[in-house]
Protein backbone atom coordinates (compact mmCIF):
# COMPACT_ATOMS: atom_id res chain seq x y z
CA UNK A 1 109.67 57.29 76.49
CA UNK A 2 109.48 58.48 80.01
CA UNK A 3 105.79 59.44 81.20
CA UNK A 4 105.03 62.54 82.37
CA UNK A 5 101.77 64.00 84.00
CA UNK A 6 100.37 67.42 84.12
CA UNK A 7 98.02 68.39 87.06
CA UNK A 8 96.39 71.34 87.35
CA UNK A 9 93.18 69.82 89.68
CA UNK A 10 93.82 71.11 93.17
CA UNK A 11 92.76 69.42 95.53
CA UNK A 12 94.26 70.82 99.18
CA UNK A 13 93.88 74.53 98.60
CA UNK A 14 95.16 75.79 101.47
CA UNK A 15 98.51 73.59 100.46
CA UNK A 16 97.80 74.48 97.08
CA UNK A 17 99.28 71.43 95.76
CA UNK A 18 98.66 71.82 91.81
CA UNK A 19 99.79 72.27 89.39
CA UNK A 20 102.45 69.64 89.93
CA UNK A 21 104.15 67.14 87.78
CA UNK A 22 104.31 63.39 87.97
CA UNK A 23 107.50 61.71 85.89
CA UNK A 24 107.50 58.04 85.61
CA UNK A 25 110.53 55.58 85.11
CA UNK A 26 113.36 54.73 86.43
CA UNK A 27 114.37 56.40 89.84
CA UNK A 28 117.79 56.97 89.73
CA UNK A 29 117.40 58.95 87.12
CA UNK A 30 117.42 62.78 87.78
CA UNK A 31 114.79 65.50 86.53
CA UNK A 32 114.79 68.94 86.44
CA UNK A 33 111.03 70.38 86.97
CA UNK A 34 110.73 74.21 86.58
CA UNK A 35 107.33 76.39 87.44
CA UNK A 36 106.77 79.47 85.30
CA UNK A 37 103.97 81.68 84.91
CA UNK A 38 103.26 83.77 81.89
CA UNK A 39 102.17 87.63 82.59
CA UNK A 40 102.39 90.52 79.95
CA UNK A 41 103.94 88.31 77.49
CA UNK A 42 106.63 87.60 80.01
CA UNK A 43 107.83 84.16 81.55
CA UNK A 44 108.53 84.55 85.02
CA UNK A 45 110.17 81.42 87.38
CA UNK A 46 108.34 80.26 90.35
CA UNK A 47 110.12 77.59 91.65
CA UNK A 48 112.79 74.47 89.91
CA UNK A 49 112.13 71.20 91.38
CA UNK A 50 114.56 68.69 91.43
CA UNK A 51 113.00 64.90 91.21
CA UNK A 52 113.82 61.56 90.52
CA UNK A 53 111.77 59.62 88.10
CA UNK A 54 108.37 57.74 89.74
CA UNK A 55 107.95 61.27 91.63
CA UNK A 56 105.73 64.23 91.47
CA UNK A 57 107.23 67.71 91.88
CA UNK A 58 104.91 70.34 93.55
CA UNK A 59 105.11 74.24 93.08
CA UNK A 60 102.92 74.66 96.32
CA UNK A 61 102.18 78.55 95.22
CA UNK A 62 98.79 79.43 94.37
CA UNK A 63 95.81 77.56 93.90
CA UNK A 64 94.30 80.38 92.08
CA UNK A 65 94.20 81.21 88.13
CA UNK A 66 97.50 81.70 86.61
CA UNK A 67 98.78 81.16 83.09
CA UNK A 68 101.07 78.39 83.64
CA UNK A 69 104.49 77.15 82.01
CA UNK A 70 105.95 74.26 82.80
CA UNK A 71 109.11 72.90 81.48
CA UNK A 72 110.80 69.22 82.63
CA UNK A 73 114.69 68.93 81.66
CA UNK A 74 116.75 66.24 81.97
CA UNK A 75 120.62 66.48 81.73
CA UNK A 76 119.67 69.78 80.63
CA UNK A 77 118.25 69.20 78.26
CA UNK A 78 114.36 69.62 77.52
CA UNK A 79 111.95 67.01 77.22
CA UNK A 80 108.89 68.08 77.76
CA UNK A 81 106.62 70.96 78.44
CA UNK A 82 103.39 72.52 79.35
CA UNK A 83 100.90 75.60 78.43
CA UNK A 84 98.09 75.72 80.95
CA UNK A 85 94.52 76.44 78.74
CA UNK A 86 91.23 75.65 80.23
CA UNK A 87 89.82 76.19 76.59
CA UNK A 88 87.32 73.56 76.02
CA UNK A 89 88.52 71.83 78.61
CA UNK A 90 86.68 70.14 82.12
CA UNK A 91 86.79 72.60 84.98
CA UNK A 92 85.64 72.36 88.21
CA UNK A 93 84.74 75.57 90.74
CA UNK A 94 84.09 74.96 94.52
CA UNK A 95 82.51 77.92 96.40
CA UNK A 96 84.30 76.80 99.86
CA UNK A 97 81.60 78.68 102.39
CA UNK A 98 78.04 77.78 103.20
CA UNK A 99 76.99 81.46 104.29
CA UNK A 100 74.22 82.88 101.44
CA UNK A 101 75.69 85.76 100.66
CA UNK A 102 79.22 84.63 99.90
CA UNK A 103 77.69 81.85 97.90
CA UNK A 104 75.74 85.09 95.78
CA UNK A 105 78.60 87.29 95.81
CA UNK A 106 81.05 85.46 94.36
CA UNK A 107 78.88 82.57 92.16
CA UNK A 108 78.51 85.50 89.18
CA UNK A 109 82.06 84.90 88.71
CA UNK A 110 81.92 81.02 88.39
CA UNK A 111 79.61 82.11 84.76
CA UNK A 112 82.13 84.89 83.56
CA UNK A 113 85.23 82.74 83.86
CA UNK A 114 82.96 80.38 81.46
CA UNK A 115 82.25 82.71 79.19
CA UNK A 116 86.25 84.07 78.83
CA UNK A 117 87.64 80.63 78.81
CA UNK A 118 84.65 79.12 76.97
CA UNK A 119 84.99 75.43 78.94
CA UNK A 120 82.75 73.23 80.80
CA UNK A 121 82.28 73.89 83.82
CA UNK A 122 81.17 72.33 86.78
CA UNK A 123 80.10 74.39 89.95
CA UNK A 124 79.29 73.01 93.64
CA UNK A 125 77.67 76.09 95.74
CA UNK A 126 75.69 75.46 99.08
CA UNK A 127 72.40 77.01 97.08
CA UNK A 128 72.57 75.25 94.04
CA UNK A 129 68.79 76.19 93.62
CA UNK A 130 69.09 79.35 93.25
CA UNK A 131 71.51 78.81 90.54
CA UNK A 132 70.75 76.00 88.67
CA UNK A 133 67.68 77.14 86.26
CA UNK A 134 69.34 80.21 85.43
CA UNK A 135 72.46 79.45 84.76
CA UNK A 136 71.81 76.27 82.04
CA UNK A 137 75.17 75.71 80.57
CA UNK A 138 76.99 75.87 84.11
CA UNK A 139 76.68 71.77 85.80
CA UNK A 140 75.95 71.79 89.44
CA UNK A 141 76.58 68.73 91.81
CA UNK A 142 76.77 69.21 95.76
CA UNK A 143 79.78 70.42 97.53
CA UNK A 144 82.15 67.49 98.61
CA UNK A 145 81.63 66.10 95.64
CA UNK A 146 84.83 65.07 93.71
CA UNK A 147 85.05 64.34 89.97
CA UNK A 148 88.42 62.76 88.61
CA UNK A 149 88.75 63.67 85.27
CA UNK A 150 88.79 67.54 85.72
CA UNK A 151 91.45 69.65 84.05
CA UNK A 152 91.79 72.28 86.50
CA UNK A 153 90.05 72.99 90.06
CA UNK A 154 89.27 75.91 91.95
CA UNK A 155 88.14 76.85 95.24
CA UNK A 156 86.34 80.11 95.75
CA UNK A 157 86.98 81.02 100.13
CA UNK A 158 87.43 83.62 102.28
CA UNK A 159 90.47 84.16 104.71
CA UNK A 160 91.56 85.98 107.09
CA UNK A 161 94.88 84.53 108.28
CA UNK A 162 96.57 85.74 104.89
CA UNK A 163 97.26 82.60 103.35
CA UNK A 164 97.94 83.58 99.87
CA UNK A 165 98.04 80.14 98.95
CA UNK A 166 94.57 79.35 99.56
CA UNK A 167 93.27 83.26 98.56
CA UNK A 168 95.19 86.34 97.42
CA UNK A 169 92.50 88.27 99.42
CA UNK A 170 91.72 89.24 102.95
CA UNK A 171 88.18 89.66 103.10
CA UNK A 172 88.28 91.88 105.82
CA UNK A 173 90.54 94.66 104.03
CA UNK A 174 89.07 93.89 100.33
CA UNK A 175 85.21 93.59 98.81
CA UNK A 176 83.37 90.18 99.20
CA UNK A 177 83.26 89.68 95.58
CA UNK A 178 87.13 89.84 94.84
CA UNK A 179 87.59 86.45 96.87
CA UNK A 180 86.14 85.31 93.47
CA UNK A 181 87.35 87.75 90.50
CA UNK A 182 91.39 87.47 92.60
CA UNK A 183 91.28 83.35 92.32
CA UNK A 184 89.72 82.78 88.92
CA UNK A 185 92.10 85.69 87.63
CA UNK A 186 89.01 87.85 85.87
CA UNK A 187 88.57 91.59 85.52
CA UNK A 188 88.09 93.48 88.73
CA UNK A 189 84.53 94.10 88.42
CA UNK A 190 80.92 94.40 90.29
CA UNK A 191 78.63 91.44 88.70
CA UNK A 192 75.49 90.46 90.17
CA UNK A 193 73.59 87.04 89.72
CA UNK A 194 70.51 87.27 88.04
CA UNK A 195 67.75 86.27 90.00
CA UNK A 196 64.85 88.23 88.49
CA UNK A 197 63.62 85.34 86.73
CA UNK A 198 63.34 83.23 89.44
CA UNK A 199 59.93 84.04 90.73
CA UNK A 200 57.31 85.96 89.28
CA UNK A 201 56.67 89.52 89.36
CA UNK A 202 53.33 91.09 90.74
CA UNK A 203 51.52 93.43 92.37
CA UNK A 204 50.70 93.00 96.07
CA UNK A 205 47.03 94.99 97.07
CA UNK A 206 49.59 96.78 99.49
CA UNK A 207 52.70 98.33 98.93
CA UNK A 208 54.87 96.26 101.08
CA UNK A 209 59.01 96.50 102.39
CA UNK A 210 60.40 93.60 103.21
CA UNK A 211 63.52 93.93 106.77
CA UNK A 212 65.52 91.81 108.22
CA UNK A 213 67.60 92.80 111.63
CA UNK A 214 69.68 89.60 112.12
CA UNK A 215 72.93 89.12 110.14
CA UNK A 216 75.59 85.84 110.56
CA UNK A 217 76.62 87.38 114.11
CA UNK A 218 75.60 90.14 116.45
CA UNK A 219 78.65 92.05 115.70
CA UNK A 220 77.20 92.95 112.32
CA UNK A 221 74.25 94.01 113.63
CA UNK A 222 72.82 97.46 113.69
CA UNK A 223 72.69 98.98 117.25
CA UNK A 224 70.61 101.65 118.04
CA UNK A 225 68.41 100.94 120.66
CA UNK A 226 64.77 100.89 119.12
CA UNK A 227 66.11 101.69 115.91
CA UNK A 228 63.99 98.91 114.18
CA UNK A 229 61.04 99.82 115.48
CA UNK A 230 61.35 103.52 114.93
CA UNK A 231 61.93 102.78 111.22
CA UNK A 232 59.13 100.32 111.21
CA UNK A 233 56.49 102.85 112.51
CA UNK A 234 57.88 105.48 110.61
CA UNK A 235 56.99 103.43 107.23
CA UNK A 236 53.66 102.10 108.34
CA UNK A 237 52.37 106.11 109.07
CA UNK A 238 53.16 106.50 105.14
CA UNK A 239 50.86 103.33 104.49
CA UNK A 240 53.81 100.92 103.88
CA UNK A 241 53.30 97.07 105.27
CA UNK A 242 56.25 95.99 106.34
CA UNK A 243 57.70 92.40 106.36
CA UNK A 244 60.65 90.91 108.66
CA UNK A 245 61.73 87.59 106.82
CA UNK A 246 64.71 87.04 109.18
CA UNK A 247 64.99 83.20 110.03
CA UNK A 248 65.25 84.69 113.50
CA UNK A 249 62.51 85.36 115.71
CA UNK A 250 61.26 88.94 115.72
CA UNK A 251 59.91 91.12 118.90
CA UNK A 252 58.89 94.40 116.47
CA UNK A 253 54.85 95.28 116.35
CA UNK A 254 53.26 96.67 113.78
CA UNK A 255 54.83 94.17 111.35
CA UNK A 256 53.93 90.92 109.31
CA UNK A 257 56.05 88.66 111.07
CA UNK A 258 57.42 86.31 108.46
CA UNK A 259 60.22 85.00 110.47
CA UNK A 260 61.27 81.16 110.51
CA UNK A 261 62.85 78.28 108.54
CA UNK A 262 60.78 79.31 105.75
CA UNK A 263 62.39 77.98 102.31
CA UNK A 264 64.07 80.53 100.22
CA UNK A 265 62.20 80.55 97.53
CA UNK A 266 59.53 81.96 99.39
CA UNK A 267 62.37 84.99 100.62
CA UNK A 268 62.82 85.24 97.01
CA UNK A 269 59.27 86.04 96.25
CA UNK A 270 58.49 88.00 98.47
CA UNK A 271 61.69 90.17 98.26
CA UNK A 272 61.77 90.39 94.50
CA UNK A 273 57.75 91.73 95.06
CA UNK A 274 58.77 94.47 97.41
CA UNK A 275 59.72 97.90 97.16
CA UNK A 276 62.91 97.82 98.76
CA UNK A 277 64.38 95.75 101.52
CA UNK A 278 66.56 97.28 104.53
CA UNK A 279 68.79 94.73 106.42
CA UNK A 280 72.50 94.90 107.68
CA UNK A 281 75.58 93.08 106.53
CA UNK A 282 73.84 89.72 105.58
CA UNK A 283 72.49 86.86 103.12
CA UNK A 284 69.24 88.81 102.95
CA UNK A 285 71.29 91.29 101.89
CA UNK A 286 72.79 89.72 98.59
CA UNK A 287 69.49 88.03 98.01
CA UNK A 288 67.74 91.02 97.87
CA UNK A 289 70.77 92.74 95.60
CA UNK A 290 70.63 89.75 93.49
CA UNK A 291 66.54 89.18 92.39
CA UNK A 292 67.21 93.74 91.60
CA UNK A 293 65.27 95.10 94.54
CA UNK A 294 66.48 98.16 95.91
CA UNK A 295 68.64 97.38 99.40
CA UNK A 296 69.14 100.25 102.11
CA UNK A 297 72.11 98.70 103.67
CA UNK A 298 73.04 99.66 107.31
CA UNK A 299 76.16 98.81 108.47
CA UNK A 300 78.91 100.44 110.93
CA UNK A 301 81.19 97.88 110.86
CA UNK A 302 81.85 96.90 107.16
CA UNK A 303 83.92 99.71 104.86
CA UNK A 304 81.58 100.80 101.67
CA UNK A 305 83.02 98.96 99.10
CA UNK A 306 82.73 95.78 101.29
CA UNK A 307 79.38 94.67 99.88
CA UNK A 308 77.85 95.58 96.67
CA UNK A 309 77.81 99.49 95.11
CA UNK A 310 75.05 99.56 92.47
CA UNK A 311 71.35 99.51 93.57
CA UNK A 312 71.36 100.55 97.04
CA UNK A 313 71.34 103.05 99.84
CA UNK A 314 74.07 102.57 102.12
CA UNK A 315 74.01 104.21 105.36
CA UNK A 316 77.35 104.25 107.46
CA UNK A 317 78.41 106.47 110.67
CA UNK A 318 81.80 105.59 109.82
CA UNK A 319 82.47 106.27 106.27
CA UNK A 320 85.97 106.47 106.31
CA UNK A 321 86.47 102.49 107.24
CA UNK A 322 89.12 101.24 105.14
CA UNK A 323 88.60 97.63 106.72
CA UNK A 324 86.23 95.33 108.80
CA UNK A 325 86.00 96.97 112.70
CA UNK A 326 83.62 95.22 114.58
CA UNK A 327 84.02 97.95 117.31
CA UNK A 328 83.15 101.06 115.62
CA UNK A 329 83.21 104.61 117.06
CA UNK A 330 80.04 105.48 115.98
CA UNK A 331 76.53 104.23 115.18
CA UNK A 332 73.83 105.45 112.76
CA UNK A 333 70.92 106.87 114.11
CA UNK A 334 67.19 105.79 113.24
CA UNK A 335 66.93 109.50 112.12
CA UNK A 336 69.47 109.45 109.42
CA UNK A 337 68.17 105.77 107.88
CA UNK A 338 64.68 107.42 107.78
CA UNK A 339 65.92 110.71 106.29
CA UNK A 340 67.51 108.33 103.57
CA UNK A 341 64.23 106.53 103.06
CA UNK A 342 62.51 109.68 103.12
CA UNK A 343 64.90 110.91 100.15
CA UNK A 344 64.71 107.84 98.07
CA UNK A 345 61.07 108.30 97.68
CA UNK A 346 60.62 111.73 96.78
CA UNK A 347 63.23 110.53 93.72
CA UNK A 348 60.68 107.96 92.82
């Protein structure tokens, strides 16, 4: 009987060289290798492969989630075929970027696609830490690392270049978190990681707000001239201490200057102990988002539904961004984030 080989671990994503087939025996003899996928009870062809035996035959398509059907004939007729079903089965997720809040955005999604398809899974994330007491039942080794006896393998990335092999999603037109729900195939929906639990909750002898100007590059920064400071005064004359916890050096006064390589636990504490944090399009960000503390979110650059929509106060001068524009025509004033602060509480 000839041998044949189903492969559904990807392992060049941006070639997106699984699923593919490997038929053993002779090679002079002649296979027929066909690539379906299954949607709405439909089979629709991909690609036919034609390959000799001792050969593998590659669709080279996606690398994300897709209900797979594959069929080998020889001399037409069929010999062998193949359902994809992680059920029970080994899989393996890869969050391809080391920037925190792409590992927070899309890591929620690493737990719901265990919970639909109800396998183990294995995750690598650059913050495994944050992850790894919460989230029991997920198994967490670093990134690079490769395991051989997977059943399927994903990587969750961002891209730009559209590459729909690699990701169905530009990240500059579409929200952070659908680089994850687009590649593991799952319900286009907001989830959040659950941090709460990670450090304690208490009560400071000061009400404190925790800010953060930096983000991964200038361009996402917030602009006004001063506007930091005027904020940071503004909160201070209602009694407020007020933390930066940017790993970059700060130059505002009046503040608690936690800046530094401080470890992120630490962030976490003091972030999930504040009243709210206000930062730009960053890590901080997510963090904050993530352990349920209120975020005021300025950003002039990033379209609303970039980031997340539930628990903040997003303030935008250019509300009508449909995509990432590092050159904006406007930028908010220190008034308007201070109005909004002003607004949020007298609601509380």
């Amino acid at each position: 009987m000839t041998k044949i080989k189903y492969n559904y671990k990807t392992t060049l994503p941006k070639e997106a060289n699984a699923p593919s087939v490997f038929i053993g025996g002779d090679s002079f003899v002649k296979y027929l290798v066909t690539f379906n996928i299954i949607e709405d009870n439909q089979v629709k062809k991909i690609k036919e492969v034609e390959c000799n035996g001792g050969s593998t035959a590659q669709v080279n398509y996606t690398q994300s989630y897709k209900n797979w059907y594959i069929t080998v004939h020889q001399n037409g007729q069929l010999i062998s075929q193949d359902i994809f079903n992680p059920n029970k089965k080994i899989v393996f997720i890869k969050i391809d970027g080391r920037a925190l809040g792409d590992n927070l955005a899309w890591f929620p999604y690493v737990e719901e696609f265990r919970k639909k398809h109800d396998c183990t899974l294995i995750c690598s994330t650059f913050f495994n830490d944050l992850f790894k007491e919460i989230y029991p039942e997920i198994l967490f080794v670093l990134p690079n690392t490769n395991i051989d006896n997977v059943y399927a393998q994903y990587y969750i990335g961002s891209a730009k270049d559209d590459n729909e092999k690699y990701s169905p999603v530009n990240y500059e037109k579409k929200p952070l978190q659908s680089c994850a729900y687009e590649v593991l195939g799952l319900e286009p929906k907001e989830v959040r990681s659950n941090l709460e639990t990670l450090v304690q909750k208490i009560e400071f002898n000061q009400k404190t707000i925790c800010i953060s100007e930096f983000a991964s590059s200038d361009i996402k920064m917030w602009k006004e001239e001063d506007g930091w400071q005027k904020v940071v005064d503004f909160l201070v004359s209602l009694g407020y201490q007020v933390l930066v916890i940017s790993k970059e050096k700060t130059n505002l006064k009046n503040v608690v200057d936690l800046t530094g390589d401080i470890p992120l636990i630490e962030r976490c504490f003091v972030l999930r102990n504040s009243e709210f944090f206000i930062g730009v399009s960053s890590g901080l960000s997510w963090l904050s988002w993530s352990l349920g503390t209120h975020v005021f979110l300025i950003s002039d650059v990033t379209p609303k539904e970039h980031e997340f929509q539930t628990n903040v106060t997003r303030i935008c001068a250019n509300p009508d961004l449909n995509e990432i524009n590092y050159e904006p025509e406007n930028i908010t004033s220190s008034d308007e984030v201070i109005k909004s602060i002003h607004k949020y509480l007298s609601n509380i």
